[in-house]
Protein backbone atom coordinates (compact mmCIF):
# COMPACT_ATOMS: atom_id res chain seq x y z
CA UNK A 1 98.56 142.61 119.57
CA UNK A 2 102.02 141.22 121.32
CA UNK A 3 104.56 138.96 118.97
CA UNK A 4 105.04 135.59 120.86
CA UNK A 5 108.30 134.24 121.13
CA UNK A 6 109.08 131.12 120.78
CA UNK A 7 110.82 129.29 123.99
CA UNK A 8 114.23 127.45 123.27
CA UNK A 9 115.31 126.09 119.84
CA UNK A 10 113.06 125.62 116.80
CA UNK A 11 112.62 122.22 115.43
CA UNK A 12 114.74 122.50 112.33
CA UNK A 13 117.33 123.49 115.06
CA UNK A 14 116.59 120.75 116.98
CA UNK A 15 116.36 118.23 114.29
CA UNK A 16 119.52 119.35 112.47
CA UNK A 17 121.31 118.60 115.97
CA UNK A 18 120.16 115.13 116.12
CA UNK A 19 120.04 113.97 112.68
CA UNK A 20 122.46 113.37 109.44
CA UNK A 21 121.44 115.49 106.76
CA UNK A 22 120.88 111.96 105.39
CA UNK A 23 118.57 110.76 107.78
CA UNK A 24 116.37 114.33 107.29
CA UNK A 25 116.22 113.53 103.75
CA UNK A 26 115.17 109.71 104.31
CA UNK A 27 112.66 110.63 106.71
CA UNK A 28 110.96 113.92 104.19
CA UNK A 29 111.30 111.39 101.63
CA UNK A 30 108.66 108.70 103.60
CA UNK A 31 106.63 111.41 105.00
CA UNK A 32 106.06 112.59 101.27
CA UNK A 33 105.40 108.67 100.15
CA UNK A 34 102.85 108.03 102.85
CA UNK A 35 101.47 111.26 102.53
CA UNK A 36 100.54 110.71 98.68
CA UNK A 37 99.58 106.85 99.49
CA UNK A 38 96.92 108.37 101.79
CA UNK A 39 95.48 110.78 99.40
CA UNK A 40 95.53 108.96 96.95
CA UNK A 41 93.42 106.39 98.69
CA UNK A 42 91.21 109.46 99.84
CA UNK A 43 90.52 110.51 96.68
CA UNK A 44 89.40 107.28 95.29
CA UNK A 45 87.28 106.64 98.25
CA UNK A 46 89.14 103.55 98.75
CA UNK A 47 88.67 102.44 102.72
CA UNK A 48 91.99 100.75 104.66
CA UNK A 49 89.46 98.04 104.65
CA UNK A 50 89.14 97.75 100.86
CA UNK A 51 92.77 98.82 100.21
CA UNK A 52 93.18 95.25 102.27
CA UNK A 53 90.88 93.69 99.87
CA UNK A 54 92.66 94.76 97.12
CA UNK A 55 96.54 95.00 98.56
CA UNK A 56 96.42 91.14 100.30
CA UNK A 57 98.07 93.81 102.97
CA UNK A 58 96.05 93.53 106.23
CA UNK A 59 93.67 96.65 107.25
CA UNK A 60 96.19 97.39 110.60
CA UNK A 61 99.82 97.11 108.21
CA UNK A 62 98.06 99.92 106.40
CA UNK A 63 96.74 101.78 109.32
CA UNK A 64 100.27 101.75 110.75
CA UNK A 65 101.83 102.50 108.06
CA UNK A 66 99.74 105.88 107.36
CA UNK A 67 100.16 107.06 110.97
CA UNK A 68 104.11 106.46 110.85
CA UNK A 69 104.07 104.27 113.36
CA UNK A 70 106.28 101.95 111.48
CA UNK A 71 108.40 102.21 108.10
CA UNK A 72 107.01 99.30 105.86
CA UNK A 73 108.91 97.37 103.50
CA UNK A 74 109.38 97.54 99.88
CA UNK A 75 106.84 95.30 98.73
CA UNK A 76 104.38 96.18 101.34
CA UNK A 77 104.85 99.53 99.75
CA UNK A 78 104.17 97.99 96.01
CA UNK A 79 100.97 96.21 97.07
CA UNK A 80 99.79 99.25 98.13
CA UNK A 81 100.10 101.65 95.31
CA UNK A 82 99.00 98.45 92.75
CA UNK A 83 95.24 99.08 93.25
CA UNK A 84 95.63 103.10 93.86
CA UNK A 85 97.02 103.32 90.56
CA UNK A 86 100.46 104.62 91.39
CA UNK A 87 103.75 103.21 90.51
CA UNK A 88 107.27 104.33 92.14
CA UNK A 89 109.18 106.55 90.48
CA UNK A 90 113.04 106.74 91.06
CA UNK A 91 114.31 110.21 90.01
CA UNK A 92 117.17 112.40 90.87
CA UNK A 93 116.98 114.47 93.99
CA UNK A 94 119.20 116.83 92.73
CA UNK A 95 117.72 117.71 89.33
């Protein structure tokens, strides 16, 4: 079987060459937010359309907000994790 090589730079190249370290850690740091909003809306069963019930945040806020197509505010985010039963947590990054 041949090894494939990969054409040009790799992403974390790539993204290290556009981005502060700052902005890398601000974007991991929503991916990994909306990432547990979603499963944790998954796992309960909960649809967008009863999250919207349950938020007062409208079915479409959600549905862009879990495909990243825009960065939603604080208290968008708080309605949202009310009825999943989550609550933020502010920690240290740097344990």
């Amino acid at each position: 079987m041949s090894k494939i090589s990969s054409v040009g730079p790799s992403w974390d190249d790539v993204e290290k060459a556009l981005f502060t370290p700052e902005e890398i850690a601000e974007s991991d740091l929503r991916v990994a937010l909306i990432g547990e909003l979603v499963k944790a809306r998954q796992e309960r069963g909960i649809t967008q359309k009863k999250l919207e019930e349950l938020s007062g945040v409208k079915q479409p806020v959600i549905a862009r907000m879990e495909n990243g197509s825009t960065t939603p505010n604080l208290s968008t985010v708080l309605k949202v994790l009310a009825p999943l039963g989550k609550t933020l947590y502010i920690g240290d990054l740097h344990p």
